[in-house]
Protein backbone atom coordinates (compact mmCIF):
# COMPACT_ATOMS: atom_id res chain seq x y z
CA UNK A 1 -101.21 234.37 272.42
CA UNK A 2 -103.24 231.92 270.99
CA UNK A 3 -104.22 234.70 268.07
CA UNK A 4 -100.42 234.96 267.43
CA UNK A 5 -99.81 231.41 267.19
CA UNK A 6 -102.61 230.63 264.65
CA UNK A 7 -100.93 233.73 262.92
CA UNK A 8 -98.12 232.12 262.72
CA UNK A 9 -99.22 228.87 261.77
CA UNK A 10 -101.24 230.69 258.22
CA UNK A 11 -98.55 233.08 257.62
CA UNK A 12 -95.99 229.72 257.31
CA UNK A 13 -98.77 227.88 254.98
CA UNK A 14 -98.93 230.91 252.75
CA UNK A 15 -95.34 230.64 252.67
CA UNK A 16 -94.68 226.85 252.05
CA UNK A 17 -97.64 227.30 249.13
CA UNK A 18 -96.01 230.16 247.86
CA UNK A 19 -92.47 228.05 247.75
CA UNK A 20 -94.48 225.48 245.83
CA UNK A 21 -96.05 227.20 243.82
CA UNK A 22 -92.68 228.79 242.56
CA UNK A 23 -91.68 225.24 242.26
CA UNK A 24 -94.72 224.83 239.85
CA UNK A 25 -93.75 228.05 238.13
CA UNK A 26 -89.97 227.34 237.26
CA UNK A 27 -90.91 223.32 236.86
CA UNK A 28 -93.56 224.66 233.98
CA UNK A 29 -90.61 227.23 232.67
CA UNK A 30 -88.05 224.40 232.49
CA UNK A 31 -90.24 221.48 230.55
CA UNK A 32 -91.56 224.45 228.25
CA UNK A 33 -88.12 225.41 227.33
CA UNK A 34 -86.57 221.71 227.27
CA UNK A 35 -89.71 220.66 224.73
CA UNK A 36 -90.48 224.08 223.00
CA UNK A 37 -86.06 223.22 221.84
CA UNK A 38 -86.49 219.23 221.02
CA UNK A 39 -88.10 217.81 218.14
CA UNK A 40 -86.36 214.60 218.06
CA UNK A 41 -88.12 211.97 220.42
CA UNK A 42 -85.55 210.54 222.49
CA UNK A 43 -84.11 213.97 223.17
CA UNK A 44 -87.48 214.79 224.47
CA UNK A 45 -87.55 212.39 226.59
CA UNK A 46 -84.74 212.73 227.74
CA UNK A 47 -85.20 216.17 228.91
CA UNK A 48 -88.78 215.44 230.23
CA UNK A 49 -87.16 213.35 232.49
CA UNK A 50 -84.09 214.82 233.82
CA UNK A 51 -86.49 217.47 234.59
CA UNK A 52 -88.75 215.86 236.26
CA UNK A 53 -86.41 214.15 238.57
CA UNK A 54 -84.78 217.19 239.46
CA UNK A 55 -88.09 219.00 240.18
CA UNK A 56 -89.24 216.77 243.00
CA UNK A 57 -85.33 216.02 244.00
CA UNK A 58 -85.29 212.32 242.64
CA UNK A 59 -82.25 209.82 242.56
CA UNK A 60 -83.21 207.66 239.65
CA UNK A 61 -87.11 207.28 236.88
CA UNK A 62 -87.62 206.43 233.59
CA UNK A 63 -90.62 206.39 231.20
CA UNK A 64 -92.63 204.37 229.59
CA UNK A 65 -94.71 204.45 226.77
CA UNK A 66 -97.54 202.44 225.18
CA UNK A 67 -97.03 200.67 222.26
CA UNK A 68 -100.34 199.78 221.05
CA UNK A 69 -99.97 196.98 218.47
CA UNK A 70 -98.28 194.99 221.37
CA UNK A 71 -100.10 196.26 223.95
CA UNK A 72 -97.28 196.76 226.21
CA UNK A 73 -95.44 199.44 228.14
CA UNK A 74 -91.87 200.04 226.95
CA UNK A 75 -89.16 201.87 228.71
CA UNK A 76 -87.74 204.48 226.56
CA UNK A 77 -85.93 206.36 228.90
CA UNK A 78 -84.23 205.51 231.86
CA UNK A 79 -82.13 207.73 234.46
CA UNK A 80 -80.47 205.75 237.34
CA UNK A 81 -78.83 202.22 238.20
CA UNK A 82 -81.04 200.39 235.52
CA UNK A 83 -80.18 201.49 232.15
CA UNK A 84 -80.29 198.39 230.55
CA UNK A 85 -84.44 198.49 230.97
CA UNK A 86 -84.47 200.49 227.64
CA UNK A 87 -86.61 198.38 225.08
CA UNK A 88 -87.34 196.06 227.72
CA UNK A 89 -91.69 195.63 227.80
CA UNK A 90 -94.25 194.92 230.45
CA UNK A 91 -97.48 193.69 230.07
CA UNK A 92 -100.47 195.85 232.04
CA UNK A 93 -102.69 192.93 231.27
CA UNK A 94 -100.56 190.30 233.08
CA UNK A 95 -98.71 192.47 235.39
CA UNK A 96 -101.94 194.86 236.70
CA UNK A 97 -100.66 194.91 240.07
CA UNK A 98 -97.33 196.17 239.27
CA UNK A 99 -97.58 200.03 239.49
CA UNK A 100 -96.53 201.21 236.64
CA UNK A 101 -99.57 198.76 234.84
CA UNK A 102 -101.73 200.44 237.92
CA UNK A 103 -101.13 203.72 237.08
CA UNK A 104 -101.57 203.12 233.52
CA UNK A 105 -104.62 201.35 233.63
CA UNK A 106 -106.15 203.76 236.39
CA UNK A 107 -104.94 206.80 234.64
CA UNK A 108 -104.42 207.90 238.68
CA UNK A 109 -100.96 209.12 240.10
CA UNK A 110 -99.48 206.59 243.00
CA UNK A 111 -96.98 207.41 245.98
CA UNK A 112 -95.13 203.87 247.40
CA UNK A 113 -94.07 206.17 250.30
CA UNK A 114 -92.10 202.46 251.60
CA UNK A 115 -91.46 199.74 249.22
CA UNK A 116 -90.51 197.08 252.02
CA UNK A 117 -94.20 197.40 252.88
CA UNK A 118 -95.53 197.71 249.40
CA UNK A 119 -95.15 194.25 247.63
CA UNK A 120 -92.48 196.04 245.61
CA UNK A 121 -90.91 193.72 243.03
CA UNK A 122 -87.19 193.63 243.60
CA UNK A 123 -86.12 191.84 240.86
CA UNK A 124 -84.53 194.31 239.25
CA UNK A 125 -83.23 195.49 242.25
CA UNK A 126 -81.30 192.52 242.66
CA UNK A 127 -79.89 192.95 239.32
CA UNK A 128 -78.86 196.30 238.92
CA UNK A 129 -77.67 196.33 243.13
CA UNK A 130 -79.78 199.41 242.87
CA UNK A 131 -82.23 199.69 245.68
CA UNK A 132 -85.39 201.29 245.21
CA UNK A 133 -86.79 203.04 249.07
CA UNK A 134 -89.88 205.25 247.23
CA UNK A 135 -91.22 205.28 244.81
CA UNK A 136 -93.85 208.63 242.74
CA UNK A 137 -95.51 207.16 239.71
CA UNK A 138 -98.03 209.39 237.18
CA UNK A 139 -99.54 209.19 234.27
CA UNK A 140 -98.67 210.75 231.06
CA UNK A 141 -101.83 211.81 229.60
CA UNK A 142 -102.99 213.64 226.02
CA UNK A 143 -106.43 214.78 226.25
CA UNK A 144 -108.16 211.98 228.08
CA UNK A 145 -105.84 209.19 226.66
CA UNK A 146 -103.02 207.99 228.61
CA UNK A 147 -100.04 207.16 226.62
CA UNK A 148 -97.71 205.69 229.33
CA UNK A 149 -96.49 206.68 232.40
CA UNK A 150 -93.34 208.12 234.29
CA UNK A 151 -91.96 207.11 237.72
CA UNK A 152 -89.44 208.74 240.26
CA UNK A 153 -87.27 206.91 242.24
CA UNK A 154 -85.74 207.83 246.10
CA UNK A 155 -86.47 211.67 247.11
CA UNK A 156 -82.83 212.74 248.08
CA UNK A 157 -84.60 214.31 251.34
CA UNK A 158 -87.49 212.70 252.93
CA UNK A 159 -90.43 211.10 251.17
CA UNK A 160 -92.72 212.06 248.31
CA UNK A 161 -95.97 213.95 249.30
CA UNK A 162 -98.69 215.33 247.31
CA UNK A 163 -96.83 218.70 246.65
CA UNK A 164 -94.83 216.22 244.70
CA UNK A 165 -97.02 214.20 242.61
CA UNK A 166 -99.15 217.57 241.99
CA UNK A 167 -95.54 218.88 240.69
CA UNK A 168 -94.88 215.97 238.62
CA UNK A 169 -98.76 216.06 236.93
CA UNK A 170 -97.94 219.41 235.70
CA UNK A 171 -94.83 217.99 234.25
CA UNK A 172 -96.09 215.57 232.70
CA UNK A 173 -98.88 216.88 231.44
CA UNK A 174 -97.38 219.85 229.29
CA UNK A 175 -95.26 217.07 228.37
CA UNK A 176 -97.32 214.65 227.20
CA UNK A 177 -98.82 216.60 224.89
CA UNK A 178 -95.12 217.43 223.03
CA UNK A 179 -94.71 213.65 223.26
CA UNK A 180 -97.25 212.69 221.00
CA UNK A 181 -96.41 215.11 218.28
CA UNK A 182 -93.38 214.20 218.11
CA UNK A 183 -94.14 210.54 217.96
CA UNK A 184 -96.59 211.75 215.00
CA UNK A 185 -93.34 213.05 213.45
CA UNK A 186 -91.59 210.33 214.02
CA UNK A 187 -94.18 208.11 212.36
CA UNK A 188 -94.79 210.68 209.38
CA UNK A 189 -90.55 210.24 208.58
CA UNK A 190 -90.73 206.80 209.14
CA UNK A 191 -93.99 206.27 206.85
CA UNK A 192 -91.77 208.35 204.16
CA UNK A 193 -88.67 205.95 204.33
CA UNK A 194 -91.09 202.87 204.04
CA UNK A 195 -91.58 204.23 201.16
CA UNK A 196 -88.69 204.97 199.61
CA UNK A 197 -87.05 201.58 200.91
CA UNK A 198 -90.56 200.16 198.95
CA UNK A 199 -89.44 201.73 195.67
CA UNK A 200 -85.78 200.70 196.12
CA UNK A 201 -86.72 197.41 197.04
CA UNK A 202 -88.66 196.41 194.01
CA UNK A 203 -85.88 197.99 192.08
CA UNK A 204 -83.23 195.81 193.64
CA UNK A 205 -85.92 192.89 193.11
CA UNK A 206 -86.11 193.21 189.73
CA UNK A 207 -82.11 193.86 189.40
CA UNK A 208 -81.76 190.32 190.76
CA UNK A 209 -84.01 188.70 187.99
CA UNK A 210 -81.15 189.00 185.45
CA UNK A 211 -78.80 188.09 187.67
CA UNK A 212 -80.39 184.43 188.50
CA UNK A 213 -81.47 184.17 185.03
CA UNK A 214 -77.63 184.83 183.77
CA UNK A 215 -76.45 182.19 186.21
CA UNK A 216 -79.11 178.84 185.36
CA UNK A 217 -78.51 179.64 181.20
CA UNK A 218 -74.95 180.21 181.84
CA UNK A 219 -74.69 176.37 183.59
CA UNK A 220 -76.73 174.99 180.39
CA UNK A 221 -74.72 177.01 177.63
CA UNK A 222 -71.29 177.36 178.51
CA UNK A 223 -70.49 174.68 181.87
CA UNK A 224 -72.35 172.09 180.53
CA UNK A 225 -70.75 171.95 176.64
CA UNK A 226 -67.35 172.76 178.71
CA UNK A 227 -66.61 169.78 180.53
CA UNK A 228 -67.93 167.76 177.56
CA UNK A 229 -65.50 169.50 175.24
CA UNK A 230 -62.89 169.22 177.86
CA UNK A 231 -63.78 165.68 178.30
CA UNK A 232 -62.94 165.31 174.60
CA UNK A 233 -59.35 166.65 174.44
CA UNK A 234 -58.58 164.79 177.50
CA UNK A 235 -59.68 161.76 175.74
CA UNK A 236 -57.76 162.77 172.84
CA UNK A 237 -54.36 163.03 175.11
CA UNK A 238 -54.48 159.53 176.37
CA UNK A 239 -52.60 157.88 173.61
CA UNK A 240 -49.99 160.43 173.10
CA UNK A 241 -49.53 161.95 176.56
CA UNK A 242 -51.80 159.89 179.37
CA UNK A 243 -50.30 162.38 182.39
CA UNK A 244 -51.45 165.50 180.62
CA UNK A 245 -55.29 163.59 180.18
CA UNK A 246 -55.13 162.48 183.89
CA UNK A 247 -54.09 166.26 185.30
CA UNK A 248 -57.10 167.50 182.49
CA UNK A 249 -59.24 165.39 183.49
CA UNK A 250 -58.46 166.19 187.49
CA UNK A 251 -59.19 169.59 186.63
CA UNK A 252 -62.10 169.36 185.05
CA UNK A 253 -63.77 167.18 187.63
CA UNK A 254 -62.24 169.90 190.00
CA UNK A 255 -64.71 172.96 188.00
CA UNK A 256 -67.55 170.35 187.95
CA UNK A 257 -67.63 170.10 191.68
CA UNK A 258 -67.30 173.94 191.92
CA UNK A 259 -69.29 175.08 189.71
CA UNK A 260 -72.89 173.97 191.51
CA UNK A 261 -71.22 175.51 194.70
CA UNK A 262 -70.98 178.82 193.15
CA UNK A 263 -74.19 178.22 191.28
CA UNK A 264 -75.83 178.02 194.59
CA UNK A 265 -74.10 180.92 196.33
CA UNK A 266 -75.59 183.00 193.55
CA UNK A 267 -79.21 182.05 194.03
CA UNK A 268 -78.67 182.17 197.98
CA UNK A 269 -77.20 185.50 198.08
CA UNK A 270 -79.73 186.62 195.42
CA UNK A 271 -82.78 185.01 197.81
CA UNK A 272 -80.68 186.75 201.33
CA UNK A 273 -80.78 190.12 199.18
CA UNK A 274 -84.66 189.63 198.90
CA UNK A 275 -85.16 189.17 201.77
CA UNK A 276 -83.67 191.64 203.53
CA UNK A 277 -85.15 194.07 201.59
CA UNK A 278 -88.09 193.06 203.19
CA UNK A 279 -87.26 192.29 206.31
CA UNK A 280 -85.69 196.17 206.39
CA UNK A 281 -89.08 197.51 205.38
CA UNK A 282 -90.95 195.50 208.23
CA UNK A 283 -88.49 196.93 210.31
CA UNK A 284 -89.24 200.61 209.54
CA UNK A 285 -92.62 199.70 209.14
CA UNK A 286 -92.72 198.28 212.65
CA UNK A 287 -94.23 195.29 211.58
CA UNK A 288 -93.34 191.83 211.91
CA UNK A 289 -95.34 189.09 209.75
CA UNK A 290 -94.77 185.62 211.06
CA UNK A 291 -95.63 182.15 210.04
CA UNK A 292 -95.86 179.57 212.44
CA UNK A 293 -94.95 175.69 211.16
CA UNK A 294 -94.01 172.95 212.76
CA UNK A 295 -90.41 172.65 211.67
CA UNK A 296 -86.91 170.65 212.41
CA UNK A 297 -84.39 173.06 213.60
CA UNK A 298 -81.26 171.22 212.63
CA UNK A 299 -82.66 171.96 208.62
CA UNK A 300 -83.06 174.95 208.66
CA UNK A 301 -80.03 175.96 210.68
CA UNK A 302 -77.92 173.69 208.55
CA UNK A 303 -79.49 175.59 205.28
CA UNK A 304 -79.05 179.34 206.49
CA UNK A 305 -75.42 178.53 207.64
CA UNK A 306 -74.09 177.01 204.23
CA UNK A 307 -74.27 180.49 202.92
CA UNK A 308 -71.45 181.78 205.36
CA UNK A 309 -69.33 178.80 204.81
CA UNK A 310 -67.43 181.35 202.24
CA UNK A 311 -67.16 183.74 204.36
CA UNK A 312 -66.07 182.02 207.48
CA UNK A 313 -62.94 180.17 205.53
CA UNK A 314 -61.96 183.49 203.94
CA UNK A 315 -61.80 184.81 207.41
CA UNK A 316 -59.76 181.76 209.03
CA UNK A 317 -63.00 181.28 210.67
CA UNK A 318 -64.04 177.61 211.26
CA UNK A 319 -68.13 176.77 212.03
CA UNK A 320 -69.04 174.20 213.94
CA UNK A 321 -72.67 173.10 214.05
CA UNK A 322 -73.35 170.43 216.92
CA UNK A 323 -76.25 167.77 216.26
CA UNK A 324 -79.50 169.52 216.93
CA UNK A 325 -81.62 166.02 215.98
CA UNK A 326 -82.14 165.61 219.46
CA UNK A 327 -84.27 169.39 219.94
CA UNK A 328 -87.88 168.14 219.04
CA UNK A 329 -89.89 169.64 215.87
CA UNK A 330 -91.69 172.35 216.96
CA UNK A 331 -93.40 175.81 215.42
CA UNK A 332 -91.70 178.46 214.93
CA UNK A 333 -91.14 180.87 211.76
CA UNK A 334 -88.13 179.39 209.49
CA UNK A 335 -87.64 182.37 208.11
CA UNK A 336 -87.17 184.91 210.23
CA UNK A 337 -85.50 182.31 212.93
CA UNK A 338 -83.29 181.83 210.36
CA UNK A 339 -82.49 185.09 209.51
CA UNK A 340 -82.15 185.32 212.90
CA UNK A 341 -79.42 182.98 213.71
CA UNK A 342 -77.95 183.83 210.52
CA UNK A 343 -77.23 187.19 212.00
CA UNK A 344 -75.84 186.60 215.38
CA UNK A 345 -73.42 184.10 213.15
CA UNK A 346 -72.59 186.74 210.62
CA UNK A 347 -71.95 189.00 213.79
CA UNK A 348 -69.36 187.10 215.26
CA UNK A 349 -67.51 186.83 211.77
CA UNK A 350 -67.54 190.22 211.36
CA UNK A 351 -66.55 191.26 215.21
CA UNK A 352 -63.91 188.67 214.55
CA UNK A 353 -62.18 190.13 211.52
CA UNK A 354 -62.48 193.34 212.46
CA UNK A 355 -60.64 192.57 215.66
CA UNK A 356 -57.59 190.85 213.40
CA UNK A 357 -57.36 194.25 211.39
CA UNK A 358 -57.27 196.27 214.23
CA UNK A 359 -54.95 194.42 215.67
CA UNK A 360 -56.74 193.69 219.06
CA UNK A 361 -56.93 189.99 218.25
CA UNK A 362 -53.99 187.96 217.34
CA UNK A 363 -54.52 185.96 214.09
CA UNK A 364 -53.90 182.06 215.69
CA UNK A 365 -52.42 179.24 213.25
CA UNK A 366 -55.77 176.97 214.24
CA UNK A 367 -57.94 180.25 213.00
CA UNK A 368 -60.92 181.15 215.25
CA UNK A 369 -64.04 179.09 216.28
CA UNK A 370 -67.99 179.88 215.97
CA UNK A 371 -70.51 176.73 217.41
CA UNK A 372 -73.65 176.63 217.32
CA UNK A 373 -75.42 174.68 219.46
CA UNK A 374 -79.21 173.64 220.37
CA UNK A 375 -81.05 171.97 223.16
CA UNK A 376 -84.17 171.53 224.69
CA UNK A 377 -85.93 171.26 227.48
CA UNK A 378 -89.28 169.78 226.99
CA UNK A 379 -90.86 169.30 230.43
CA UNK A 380 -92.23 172.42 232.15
CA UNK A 381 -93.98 175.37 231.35
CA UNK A 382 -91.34 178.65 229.72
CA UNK A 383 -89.26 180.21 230.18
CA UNK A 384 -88.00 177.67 232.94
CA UNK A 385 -89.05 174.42 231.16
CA UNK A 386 -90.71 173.56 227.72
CA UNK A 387 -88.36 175.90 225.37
CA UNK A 388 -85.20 175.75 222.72
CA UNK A 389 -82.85 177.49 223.76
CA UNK A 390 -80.03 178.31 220.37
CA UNK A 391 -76.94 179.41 221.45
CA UNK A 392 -74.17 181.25 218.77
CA UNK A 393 -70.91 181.26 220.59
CA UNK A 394 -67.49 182.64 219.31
CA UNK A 395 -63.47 183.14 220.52
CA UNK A 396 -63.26 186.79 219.12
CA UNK A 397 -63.13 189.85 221.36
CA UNK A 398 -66.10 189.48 223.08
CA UNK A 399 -68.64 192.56 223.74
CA UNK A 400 -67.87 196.08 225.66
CA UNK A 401 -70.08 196.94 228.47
CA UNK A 402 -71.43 199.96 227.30
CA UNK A 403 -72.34 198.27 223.77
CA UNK A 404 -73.93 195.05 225.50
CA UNK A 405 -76.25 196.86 227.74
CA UNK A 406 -77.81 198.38 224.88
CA UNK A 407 -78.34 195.83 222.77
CA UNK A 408 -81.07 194.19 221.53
CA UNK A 409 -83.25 198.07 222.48
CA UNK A 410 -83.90 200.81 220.39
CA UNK A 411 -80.68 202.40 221.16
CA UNK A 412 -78.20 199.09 220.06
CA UNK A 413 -75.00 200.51 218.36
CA UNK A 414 -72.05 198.44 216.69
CA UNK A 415 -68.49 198.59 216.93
CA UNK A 416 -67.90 197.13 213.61
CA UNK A 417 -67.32 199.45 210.28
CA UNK A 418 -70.39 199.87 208.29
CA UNK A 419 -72.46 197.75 211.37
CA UNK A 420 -76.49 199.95 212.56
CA UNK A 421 -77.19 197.34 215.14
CA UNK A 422 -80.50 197.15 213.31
CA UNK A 423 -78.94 192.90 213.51
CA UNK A 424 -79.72 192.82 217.15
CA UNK A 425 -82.82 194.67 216.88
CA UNK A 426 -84.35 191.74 214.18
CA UNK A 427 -83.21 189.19 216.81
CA UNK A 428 -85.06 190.39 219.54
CA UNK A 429 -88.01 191.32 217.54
CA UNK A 430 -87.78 187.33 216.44
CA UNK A 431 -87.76 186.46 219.94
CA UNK A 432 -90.39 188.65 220.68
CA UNK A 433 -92.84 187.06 217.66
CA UNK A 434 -92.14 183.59 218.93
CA UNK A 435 -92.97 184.88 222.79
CA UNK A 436 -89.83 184.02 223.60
CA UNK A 437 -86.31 185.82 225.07
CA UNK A 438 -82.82 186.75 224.09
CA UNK A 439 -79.28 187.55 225.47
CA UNK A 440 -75.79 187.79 225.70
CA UNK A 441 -73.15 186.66 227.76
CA UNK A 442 -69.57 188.13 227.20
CA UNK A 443 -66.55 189.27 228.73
CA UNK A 444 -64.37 192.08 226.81
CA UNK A 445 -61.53 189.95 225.24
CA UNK A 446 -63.12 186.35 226.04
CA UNK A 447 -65.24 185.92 223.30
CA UNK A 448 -69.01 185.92 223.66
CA UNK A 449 -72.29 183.38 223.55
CA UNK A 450 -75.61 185.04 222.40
CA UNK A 451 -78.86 182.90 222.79
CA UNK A 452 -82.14 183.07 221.55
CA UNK A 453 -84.77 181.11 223.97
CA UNK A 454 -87.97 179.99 222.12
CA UNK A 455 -91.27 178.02 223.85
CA UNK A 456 -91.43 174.79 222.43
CA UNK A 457 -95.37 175.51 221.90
CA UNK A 458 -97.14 178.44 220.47
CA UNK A 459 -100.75 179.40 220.65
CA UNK A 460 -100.75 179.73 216.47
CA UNK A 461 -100.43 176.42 216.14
């Protein structure tokens, strides 16, 4: 009897590694057809995941990868309640308890069989409403070299064991390997448009020399002798006819106070123009080249948003720009913050208008409102004290759901014609060279405030 049972006992453990190792088998057949079909990067992802988590019956994962000139993990692919995670980063070197840093940093696979017993972090539990029971986390590994990491959420039935992580290994490990050359691709393309948006850039570059030349000799050889010739006919018409001087004369003053208006729009369109020709390179580039001064905010905000003055009145658009004296100099980049705010402005104008021509926003006789305001908190230590935190809020038609939970990532789309989302991108990669954060607040149809939140101090400086 006791010969049967044992019997038994092997015949079942042959069978339940046989079942698993057909679970290995068609796991290994699904990846290699999912990556031997994707070049793309994000498709490969994608599919890496959704077949992971159906291979050891998960609810929700994502992966992360390693970006190396940060030195941070960054979700790039997320199945489940939090979605919005895309782009977002953690830091292994800060966070090396978390356990996706452990796993990383250990290059070993980790079951959280019980996260109420595991110091899990529920903070994004508690935003998404999304709550996390277990929890399988493994490396992704080329060679020896791990290049991020890939976690499965809830088992539908019972808890993850080692049949599991051994399953997901596999996985991940033909996986990895398709990851990397397509990120190699992916770099190789991106290397090639650098340098086509190189050449095309010093074209434009040298297009705009003419340009700024033509304007300055234009305001010393025709303006100039202009009003002065004007000046003289109107002088000549104040014997014979002083109403027809007076209305010359109003019109000429009229041109002289235009003219250095349009004189400067030139040169600052001609300077935006150059500069986003560079900043579009150090976006494809990856790169971000900062330099910290100790600057007053109210300046340079002031400076960037003369330029859309135009714009804004064409569009029945009115700006308002609240006192920012009272926000204490402090370092940050002028350029690129003001690019930065210059874009969430130009935004708003944009979703604005295009809202009045498509007839979802009712053109009001007061027009529409943009304010930006600016205020600081100096005592404390950021984010919760010792920041700036610039806020760009507008009346228009405020932000869909599905478009605000991508923005600011990788993946940020725009609802306006001829819009990349490549705007929202530079703002958060501003944020991110000042160490700082960024986000929106909106509700479809009642307007919208995005904010930039900067530490006061900064460790360049």
């Amino acid at each position: 009897m006791e010969t049967e049972l044992m019997t038994e006992a092997t015949v079942q453990a042959l069978r339940d590694r046989l079942e698993m190792r057909e679970r290995q088998i068609n796991a290994m057949h699904q990846i290699s057809g999912a990556l031997f079909s994707k070049t793309n990067l994000d498709d490969l992802l994608r599919e890496t995941l959704t077949v992971s988590l159906a291979t050891v019956d998960a609810d929700a994962g994502s992966i992360l990868l390693y970006d190396r000139e940060k030195n941070v993990l960054v979700f790039r692919y997320v199945i489940g309640g939090a979605t919005w995670l895309v782009g977002r980063e953690i830091d292994p070197a800060t966070d090396p308890r978390g356990k996706a840093s452990r796993v990383f940093l250990t290059g070993e696979s980790l079951i959280t069989p019980d996260t109420t017993t595991a110091g899990h972090n529920v903070t994004i539990d508690d935003v998404t409403g999304y709550h996390t029971e277990n929890i399988l986390t493994v490396p992704l590994k080329n060679m020896n070299e791990t290049i991020g990491v890939m976690q499965a959420l809830n088992r539908r039935t019972g808890m993850f064991d080692v049949d599991d992580q051994e399953l997901l290994e596999i996985v991940s490990s033909l996986a990895s390997t398709s990851i990397v050359n397509a990120t190699l691709a992916q770099e190789a393309q991106l290397a090639a448009v650098a340098r086509a948006v190189g050449d095309l850039g010093h074209d434009i570059k040298n297009a705009l020399t003419p340009i700024e030349t033509m304007v300055d000799t234009t305001v010393d050889a025709f303006f100039i002798p202009m009003f002065e010739e004007l000046d003289a006919i109107a002088a000549s018409w104040r014997g014979t006819d002083p109403d027809k001087a007076a209305t010359l004369l109003e019109t000429t003053q009229m041109l002289r106070d235009w003219y250095p208006e349009m004189q400067g729009s030139v040169k600052d369109g001609c300077a935006d123009i150059r500069e986003m020709v560079s900043t579009i390179a150090d976006y494809i580039k990856g790169v971000q080249a900062t330099n910290f001064e100790v600057n007053s905010l109210d300046g340079v905000i002031q400076e960037r948003l003369r330029r859309l003055k135009v714009l804004a009145r064409n569009r029945r658009v009115t700006l308002h720009l609240d006192d920012m004296t009272a926000v204490p100099p402090f370092a940050f980049d002028h350029r690129l913050l003001g690019r930065a705010v210059f874009n969430l402005v130009n935004n708003s104008l944009g979703a604005i208008d295009d809202a009045v021509k498509k007839k979802k926003l009712e053109m009001r006789s007061g027009g529409f409102n943009v304010r930006i305001t600016a205020t600081a908190v100096t005592e404390g230590v950021f984010p919760d004290g010792g920041y700036c935190r610039i806020a760009v809020q507008d009346d228009g038609p405020g932000v869909p759901d599905h478009v605000k939970e991508l923005l600011f990532t990788i993946k940020a789309i725009s609802t306006t014609p001829g819009g990349t989302g490549i705007g929202t991108r530079f703002v958060k990669s501003v944020a991110d060279a000042h160490g700082g954060q960024v986000g929106v607040e909106s509700k479809e149809g009642c307007g919208a405030i995005f904010w930039l939140k900067l530490p006061l101090t900064h460790p360049a400086v």
